[in-house]
Protein backbone atom coordinates (compact mmCIF):
# COMPACT_ATOMS: atom_id res chain seq x y z
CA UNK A 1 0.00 0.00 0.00
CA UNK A 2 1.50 3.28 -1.09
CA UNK A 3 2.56 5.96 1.77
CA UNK A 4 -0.60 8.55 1.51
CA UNK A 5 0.14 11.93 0.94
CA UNK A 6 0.58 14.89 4.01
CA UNK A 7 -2.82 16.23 3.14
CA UNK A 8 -4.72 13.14 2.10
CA UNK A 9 -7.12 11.26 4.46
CA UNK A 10 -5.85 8.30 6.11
CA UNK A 11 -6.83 5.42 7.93
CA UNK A 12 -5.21 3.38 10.26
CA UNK A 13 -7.37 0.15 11.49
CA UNK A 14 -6.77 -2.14 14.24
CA UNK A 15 -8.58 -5.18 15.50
CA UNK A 16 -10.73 -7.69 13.02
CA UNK A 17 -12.20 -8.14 9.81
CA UNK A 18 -15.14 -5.37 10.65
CA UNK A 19 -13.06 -2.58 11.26
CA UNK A 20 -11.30 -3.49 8.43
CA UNK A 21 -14.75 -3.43 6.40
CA UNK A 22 -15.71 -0.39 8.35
CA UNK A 23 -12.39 1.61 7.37
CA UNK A 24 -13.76 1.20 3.69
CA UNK A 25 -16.64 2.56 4.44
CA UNK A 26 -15.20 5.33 6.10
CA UNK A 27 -12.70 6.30 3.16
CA UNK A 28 -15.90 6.41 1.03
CA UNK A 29 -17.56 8.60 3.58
CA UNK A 30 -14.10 10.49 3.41
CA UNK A 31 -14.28 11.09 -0.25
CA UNK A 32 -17.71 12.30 -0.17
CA UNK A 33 -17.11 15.00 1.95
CA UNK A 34 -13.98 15.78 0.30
CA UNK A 35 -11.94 15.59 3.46
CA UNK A 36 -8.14 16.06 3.26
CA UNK A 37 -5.01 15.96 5.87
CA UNK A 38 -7.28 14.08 8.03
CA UNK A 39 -5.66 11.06 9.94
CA UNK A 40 -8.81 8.39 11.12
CA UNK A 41 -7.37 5.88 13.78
CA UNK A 42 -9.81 2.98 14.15
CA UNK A 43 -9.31 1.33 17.90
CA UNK A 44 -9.75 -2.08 19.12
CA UNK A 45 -10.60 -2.85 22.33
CA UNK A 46 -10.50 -6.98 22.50
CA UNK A 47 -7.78 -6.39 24.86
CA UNK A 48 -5.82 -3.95 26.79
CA UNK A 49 -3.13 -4.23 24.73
CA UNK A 50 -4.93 -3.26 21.49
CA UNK A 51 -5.94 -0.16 22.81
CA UNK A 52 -2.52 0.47 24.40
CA UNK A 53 -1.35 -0.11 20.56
CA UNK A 54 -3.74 2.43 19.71
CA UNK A 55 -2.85 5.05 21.89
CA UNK A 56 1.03 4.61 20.80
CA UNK A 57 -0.07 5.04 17.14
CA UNK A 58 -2.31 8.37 18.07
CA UNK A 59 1.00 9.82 19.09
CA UNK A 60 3.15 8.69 16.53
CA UNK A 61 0.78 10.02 13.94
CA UNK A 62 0.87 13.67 15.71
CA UNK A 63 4.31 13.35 15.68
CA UNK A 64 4.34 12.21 11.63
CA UNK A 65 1.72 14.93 10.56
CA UNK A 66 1.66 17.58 13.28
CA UNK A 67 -0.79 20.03 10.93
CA UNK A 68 -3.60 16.73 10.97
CA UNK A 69 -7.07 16.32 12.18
CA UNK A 70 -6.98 13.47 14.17
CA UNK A 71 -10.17 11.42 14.74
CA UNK A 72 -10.09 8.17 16.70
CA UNK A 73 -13.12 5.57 16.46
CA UNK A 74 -13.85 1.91 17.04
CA UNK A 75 -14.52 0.17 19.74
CA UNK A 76 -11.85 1.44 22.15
CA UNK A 77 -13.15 4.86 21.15
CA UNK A 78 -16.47 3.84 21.99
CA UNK A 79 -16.37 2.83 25.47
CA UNK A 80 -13.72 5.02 26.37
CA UNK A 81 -14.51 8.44 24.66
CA UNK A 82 -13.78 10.98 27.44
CA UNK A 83 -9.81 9.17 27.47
CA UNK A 84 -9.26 9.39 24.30
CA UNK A 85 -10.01 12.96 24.17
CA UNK A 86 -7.91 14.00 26.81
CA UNK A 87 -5.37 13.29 24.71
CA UNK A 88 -3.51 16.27 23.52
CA UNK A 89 -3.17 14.27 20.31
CA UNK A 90 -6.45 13.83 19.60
CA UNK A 91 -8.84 16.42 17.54
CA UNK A 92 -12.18 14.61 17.55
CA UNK A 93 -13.52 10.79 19.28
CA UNK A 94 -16.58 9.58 17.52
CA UNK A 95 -18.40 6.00 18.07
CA UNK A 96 -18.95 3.00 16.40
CA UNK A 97 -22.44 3.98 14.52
CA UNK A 98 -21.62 7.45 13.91
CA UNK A 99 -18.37 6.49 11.90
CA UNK A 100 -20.50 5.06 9.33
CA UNK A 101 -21.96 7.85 8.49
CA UNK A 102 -20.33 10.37 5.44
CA UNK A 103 -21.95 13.84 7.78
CA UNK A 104 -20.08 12.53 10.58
CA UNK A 105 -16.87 13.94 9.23
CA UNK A 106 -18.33 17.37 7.89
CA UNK A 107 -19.25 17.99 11.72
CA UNK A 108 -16.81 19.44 14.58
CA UNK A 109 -18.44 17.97 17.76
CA UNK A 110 -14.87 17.15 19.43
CA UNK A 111 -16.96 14.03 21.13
CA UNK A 112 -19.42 12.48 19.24
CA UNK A 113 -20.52 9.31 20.70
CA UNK A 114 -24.04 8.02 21.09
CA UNK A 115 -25.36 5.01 23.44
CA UNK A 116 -24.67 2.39 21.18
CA UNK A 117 -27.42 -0.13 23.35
CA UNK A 118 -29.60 2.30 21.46
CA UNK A 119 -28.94 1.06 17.70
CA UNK A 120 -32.13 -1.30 16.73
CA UNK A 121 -31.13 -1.38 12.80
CA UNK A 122 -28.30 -2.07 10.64
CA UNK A 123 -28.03 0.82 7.71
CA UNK A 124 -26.35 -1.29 4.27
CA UNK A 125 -23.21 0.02 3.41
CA UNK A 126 -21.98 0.03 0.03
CA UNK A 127 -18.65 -0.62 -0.92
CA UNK A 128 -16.69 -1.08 -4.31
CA UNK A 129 -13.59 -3.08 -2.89
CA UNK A 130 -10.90 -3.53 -0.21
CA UNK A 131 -7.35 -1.13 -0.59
CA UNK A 132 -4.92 -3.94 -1.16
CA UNK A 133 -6.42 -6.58 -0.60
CA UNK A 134 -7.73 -9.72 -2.96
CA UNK A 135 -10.50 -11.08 -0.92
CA UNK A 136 -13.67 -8.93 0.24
CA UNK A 137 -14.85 -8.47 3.07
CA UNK A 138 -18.67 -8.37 3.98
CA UNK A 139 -20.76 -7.33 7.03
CA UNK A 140 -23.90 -9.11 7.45
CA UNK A 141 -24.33 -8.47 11.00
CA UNK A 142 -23.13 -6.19 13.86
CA UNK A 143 -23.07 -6.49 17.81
CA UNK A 144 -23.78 -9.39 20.28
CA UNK A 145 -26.48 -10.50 22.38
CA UNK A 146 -24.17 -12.96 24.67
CA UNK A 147 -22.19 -11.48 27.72
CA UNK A 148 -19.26 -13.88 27.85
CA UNK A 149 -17.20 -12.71 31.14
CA UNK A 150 -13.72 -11.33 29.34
CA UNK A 151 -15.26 -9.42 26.73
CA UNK A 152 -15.84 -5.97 26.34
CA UNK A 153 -16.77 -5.97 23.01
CA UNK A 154 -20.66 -5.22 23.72
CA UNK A 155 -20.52 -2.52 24.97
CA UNK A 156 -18.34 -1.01 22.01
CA UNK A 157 -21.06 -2.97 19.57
CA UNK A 158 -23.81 -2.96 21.15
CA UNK A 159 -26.68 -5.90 20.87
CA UNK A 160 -26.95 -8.11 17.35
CA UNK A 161 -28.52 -6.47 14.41
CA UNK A 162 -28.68 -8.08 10.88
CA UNK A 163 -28.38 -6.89 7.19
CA UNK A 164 -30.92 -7.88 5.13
CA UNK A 165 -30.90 -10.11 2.50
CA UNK A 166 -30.72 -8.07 -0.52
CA UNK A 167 -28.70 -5.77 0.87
CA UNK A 168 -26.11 -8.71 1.32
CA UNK A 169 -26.36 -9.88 -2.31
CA UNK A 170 -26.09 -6.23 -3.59
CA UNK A 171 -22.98 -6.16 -2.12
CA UNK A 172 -21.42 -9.47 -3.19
CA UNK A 173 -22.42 -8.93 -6.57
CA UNK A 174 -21.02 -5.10 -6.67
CA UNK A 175 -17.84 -6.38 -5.43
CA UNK A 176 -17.80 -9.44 -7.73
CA UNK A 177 -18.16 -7.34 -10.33
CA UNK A 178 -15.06 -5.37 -9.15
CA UNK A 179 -12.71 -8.34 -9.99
CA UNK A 180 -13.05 -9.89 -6.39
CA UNK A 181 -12.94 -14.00 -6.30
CA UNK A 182 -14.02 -14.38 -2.87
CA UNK A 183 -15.83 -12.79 -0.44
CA UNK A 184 -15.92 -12.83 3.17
CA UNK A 185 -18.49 -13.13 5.72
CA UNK A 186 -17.87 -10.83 8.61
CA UNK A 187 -19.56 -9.37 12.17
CA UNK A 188 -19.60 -9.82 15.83
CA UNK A 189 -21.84 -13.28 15.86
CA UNK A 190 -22.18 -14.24 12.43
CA UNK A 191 -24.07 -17.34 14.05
CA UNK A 192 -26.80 -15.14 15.29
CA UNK A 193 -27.77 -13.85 11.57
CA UNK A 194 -31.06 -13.09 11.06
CA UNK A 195 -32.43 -13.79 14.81
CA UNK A 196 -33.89 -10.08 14.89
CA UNK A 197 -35.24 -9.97 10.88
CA UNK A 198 -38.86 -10.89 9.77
CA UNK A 199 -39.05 -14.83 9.81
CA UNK A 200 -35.55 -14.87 11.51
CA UNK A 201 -33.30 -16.80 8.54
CA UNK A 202 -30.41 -18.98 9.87
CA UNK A 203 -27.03 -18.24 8.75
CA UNK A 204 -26.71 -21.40 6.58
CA UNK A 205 -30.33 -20.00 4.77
CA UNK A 206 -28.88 -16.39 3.78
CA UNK A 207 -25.85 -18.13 3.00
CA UNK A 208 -27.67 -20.70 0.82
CA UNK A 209 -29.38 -18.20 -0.65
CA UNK A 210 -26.78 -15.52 -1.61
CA UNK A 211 -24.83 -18.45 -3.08
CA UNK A 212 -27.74 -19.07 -5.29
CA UNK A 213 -28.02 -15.47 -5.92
CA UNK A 214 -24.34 -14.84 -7.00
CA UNK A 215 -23.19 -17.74 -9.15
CA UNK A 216 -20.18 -15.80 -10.66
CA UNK A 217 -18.89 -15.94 -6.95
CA UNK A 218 -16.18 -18.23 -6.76
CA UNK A 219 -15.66 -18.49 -3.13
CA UNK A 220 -17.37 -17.58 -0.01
CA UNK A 221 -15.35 -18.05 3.23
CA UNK A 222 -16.56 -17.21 6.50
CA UNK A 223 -15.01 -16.10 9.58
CA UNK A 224 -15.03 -16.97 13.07
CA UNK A 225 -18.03 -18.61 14.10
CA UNK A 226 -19.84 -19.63 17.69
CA UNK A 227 -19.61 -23.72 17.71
CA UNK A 228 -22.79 -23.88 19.54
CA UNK A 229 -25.24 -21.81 17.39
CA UNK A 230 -24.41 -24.16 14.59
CA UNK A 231 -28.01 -24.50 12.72
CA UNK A 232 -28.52 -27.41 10.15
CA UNK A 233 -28.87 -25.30 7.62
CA UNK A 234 -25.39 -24.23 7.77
CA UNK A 235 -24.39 -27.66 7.94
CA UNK A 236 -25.80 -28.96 5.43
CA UNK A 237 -24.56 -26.13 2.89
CA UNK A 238 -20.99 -27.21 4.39
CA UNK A 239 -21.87 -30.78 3.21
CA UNK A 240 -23.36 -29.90 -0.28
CA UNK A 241 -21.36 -26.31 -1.36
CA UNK A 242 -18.05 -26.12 -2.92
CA UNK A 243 -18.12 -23.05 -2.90
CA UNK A 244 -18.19 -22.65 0.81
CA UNK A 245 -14.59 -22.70 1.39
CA UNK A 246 -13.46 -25.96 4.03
CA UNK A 247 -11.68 -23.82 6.47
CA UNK A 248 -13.38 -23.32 9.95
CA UNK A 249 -12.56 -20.57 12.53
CA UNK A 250 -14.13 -21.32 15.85
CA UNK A 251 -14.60 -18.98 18.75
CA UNK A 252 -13.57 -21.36 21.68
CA UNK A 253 -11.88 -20.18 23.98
CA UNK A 254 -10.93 -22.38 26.24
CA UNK A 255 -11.13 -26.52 26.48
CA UNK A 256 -11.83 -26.97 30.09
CA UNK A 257 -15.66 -26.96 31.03
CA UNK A 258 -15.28 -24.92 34.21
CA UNK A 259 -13.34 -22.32 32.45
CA UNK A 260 -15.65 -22.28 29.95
CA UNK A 261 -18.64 -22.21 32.68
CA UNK A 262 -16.28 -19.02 34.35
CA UNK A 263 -16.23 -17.84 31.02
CA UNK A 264 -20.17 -17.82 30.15
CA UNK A 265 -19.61 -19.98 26.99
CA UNK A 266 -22.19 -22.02 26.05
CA UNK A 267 -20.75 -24.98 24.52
CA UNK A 268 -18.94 -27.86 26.81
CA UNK A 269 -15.16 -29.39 25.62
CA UNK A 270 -17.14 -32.44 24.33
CA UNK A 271 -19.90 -30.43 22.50
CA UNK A 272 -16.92 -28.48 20.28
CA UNK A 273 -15.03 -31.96 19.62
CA UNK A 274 -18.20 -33.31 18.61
CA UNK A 275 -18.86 -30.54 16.22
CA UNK A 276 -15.86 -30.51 14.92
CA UNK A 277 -15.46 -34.22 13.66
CA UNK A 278 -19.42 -33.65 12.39
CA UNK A 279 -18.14 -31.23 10.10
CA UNK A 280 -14.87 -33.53 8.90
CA UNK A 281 -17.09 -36.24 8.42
CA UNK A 282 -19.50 -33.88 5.95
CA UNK A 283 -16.58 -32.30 4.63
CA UNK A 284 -13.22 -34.36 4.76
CA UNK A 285 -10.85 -31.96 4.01
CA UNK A 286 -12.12 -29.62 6.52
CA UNK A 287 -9.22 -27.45 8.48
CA UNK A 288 -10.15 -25.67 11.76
CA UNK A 289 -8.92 -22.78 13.48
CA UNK A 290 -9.41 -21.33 17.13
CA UNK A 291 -9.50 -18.69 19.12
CA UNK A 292 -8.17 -19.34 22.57
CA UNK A 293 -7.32 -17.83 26.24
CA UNK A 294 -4.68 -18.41 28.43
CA UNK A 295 -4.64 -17.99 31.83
CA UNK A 296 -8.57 -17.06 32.68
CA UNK A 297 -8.99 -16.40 36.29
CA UNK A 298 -8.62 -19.88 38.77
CA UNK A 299 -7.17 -21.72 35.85
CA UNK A 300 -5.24 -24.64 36.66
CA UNK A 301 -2.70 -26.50 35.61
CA UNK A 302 -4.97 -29.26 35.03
CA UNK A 303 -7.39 -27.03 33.68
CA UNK A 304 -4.99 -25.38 31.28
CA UNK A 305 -3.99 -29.23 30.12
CA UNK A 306 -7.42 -29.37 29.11
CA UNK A 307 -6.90 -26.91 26.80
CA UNK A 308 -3.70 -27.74 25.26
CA UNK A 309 -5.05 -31.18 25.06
CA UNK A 310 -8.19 -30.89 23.05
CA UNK A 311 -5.94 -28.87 20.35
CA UNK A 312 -5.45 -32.73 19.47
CA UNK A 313 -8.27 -34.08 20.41
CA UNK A 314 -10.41 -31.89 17.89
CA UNK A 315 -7.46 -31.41 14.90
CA UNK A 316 -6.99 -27.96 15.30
CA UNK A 317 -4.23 -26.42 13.14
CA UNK A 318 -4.61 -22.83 13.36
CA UNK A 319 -4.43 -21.07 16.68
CA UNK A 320 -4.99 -17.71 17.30
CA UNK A 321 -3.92 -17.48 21.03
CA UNK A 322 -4.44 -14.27 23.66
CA UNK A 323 -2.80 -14.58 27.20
CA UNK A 324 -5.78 -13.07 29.28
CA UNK A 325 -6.19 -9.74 29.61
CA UNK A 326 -8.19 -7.70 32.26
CA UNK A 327 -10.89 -5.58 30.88
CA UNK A 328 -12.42 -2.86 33.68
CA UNK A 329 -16.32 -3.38 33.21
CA UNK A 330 -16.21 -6.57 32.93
CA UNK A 331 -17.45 -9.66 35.54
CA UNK A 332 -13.68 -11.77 35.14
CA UNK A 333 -11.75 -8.89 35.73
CA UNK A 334 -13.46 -8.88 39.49
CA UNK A 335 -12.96 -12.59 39.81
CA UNK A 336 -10.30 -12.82 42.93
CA UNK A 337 -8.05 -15.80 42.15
CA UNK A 338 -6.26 -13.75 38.69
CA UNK A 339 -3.66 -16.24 37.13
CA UNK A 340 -0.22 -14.25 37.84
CA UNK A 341 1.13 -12.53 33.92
CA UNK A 342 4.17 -14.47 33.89
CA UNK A 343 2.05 -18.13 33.93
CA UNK A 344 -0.05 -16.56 31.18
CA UNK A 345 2.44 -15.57 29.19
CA UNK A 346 4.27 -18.74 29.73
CA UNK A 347 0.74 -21.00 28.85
CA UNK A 348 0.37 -18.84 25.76
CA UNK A 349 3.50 -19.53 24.84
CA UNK A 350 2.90 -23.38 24.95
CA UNK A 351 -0.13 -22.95 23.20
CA UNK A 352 0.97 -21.27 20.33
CA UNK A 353 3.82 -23.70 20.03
CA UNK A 354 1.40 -26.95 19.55
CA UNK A 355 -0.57 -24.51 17.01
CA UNK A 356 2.95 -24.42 15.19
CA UNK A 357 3.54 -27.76 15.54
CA UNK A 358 -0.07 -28.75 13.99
CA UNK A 359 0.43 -26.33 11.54
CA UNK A 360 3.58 -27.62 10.24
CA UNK A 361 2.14 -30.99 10.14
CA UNK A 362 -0.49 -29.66 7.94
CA UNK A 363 1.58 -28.09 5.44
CA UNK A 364 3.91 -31.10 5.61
CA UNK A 365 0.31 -33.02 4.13
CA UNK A 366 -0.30 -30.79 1.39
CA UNK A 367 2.61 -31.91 -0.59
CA UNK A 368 1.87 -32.70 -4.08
CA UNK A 369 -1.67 -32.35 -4.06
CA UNK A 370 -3.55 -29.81 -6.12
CA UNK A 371 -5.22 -26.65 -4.80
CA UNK A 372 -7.02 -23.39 -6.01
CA UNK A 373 -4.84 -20.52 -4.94
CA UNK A 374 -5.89 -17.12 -4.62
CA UNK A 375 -3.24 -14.82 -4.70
CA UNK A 376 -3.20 -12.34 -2.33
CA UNK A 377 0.29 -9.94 -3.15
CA UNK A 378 3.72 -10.71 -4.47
CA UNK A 379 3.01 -14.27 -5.40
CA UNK A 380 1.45 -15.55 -1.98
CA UNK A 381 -2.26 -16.66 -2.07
CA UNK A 382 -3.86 -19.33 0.28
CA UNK A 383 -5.71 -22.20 -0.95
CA UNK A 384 -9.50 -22.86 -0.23
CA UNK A 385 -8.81 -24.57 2.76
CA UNK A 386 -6.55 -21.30 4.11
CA UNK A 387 -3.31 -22.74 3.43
CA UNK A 388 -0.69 -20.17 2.41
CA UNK A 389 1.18 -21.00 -0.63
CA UNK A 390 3.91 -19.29 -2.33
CA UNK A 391 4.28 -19.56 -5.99
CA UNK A 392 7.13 -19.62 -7.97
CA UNK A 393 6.32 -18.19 -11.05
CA UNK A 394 5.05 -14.06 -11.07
CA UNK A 395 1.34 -13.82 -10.54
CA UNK A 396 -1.06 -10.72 -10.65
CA UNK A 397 -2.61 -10.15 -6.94
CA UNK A 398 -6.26 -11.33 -7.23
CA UNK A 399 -5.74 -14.14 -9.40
CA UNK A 400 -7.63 -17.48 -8.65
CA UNK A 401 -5.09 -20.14 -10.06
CA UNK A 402 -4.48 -24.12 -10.04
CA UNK A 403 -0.95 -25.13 -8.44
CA UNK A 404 1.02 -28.48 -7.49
CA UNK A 405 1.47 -28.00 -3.84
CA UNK A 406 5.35 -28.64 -3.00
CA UNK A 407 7.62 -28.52 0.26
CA UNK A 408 6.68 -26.55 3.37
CA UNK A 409 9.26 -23.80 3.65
CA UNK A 410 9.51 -21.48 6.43
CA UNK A 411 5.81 -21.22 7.13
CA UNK A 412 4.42 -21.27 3.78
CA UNK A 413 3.98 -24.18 1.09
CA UNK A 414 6.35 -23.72 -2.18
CA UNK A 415 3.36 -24.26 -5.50
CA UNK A 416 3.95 -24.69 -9.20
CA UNK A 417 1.51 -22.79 -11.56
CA UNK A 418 -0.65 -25.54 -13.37
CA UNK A 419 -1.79 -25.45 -16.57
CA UNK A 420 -5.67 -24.90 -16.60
CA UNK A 421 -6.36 -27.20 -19.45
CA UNK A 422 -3.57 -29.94 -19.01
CA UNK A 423 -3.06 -29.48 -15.47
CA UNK A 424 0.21 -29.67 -16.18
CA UNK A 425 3.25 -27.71 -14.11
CA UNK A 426 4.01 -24.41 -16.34
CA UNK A 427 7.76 -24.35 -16.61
């Protein structure tokens, strides 16, 4: 991405795949006001160090362009607003729902932050692509109903709210349109779709259904999902569409069952396991991901094992691991028996070495098979199961292409351009 210009807008996004959706929607709001040498920093407040992050960036970015309007957002920006404008740095805080909106940056409130608990309705947002990136992203749904202990997230998102169907396909079809090969689906709770819309679709039926709508889609992925709000439909769309890409990101957290009580998750160790080899047996070459904590409040050692364990026990080969951090509002950060930082950092640390230890082993398997890669910049793609592949023959970024998986090399496997017709190796 090329280094933007001392008076054009800019946006810097931390945090997941909505902000990063919500940052586009922003530089179109942006352009319609015709902003310029205005710097938009959009928080993340998952934990404390994310928003310490955030605050460092705020002051480099007065530092890099001292003449700047800086406006911070997100969700750090949202539950915090009277912090982050006591910053010296900062010109302007505004919230989560006002951010989406193009009149939000013609304004001068220096706080302008509403209750997000407030927000009933999700307004579509429109937008033509993704800067730098090959694969879309796409919001179908905002917020969360569920008040899991650790999170804070709530309260910066307020309750779920769902896009409508047509707005959805609208979208997906705009950006397919725009060159884009596969599209993402993104929110809070993606498994709560459609619980607050008239007749209350399932996930797997709007997914079903845009699939139907938008043929000339290649791929749909989606992103992290909640292992027990897991309809039917969904599975049996994982069982019966290709085009449903066989990589699974569940939102676990933890694989002990009184953690996860501690925790407020609703799913049990065995319930996840079980769901996990349900959707291997619909979908063989399935691959699952995971979201974990380490070191929740009165976790044991045995308790911890449990954890490390079911990585195993369910197949998991991509971890995404957070040591636990403290979050003032919420009901674990009062809990009285906190695991010390150093054991955290040290379980973490254990965690995310079985994650690249199962991670290597799945690389290791992908040898000399054949995969659709989508390349994402300078010759790296990932397959459709999420496997990161570097090719060795110069590719244009967006490009859906067949390959001969090779060797696993330093985190990545090495792939040979087929031929489409002969499926031969291009030379």
């Amino acid at each position: 991405m090329s280094t933007p210009s001392r008076n054009s807008p800019e946006i810097v996004t931390f945090g997941c795949r909505l902000n990063t959706f919500e940052s586009e929607v922003m530089r179109d709001a942006l352009d319609q006001v015709g902003a310029s040498d205005v710097v938009v920093v959009n928080t993340c407040a998952v934990t404390a160090e994310a928003e310490r992050q955030a605050r460092q960036a705020i002051r480099r970015l007065r530092r890099d362009r001292p003449e700047a309007e800086i406006i911070v957002t997100g969700c750090a920006a949202q539950i915090d607003p009277t912090g982050f404008s006591t910053m010296p740095e900062v010109d302007r805080v505004v919230g989560n729902a006002e951010k989406l909106k193009a009149e939000t940056f013609a304004a001068q409130d220096p706080i302008l932050v509403e209750d997000i608990m407030a927000v009933q309705e999700m307004a579509p947002h429109m937008v033509s692509g993704l800067e730098g990136r090959s694969r879309a992203f796409v919001q179908v749904q905002n917020g969360c109903d569920h008040r899991c202990t650790f999170c804070i997230i709530p309260y910066g998102r307020g309750n779920s709210r769902s896009q409508p169907m047509g707005a959805i396909v609208d979208q997906v079809k705009k950006l397919v349109a725009n060159g884009y090969k596969e599209a993402v689906i993104t929110g809070v709770d993606i498994t709560s779709y459609g619980s607050d819309l008239p007749g209350q679709p399932s996930l797997g039926q709007m997914i079903r259904r845009l699939l139907k709508a938008v043929p000339e889609l290649p791929r749909l992925r989606l992103s992290s999902i909640d292992c027990i709000e897991m309809d039917e439909d969904l599975l049996k769309v994982i069982a019966e569409e290709d085009r449903l890409m066989p990589y699974f990101h569940l939102s676990l957290q933890a694989g002990d069952d009184m953690i996860l009580k501690r925790m407020k998750r609703r799913h049990s160790r065995s319930e996840a396991i079980t769901l996990v080899h349900r959707i291997r047996d619909l979908r063989p070459e399935a691959v699952f991901g995971a979201d974990l904590i380490a070191g929740f409040p009165t976790e044991t050692d045995a308790m911890f094992e449990n954890t490390a364990a079911m990585v195993g026990e369910a197949g998991l080969t991509l971890l995404h691991v957070f040591p636990y951090s403290e979050r003032p509002g919420t009901p674990a950060a009062r809990i009285p028996n906190q695991v010390p930082g150093p054991v955290r950092k040290e379980r973490a640390a254990h965690l995310r070495a079985l994650g690249t230890e199962a991670e290597a082993r799945h690389l290791a398997s992908r040898e000399g098979q054949n995969a659709m890669v989508l390349i994402e910049r300078q010759g790296v793609g990932r397959t459709e199961d999420f496997t990161p592949v570097r090719l060795s023959t110069p590719i244009d970024d967006g490009a859906l292409v067949p390959v001969r998986l090779g060797q696993a090399k330093d985190g990545l496997v090495e792939g040979t351009l087929l031929d489409m017709s002969s499926q031969k190796q291009v030379a």
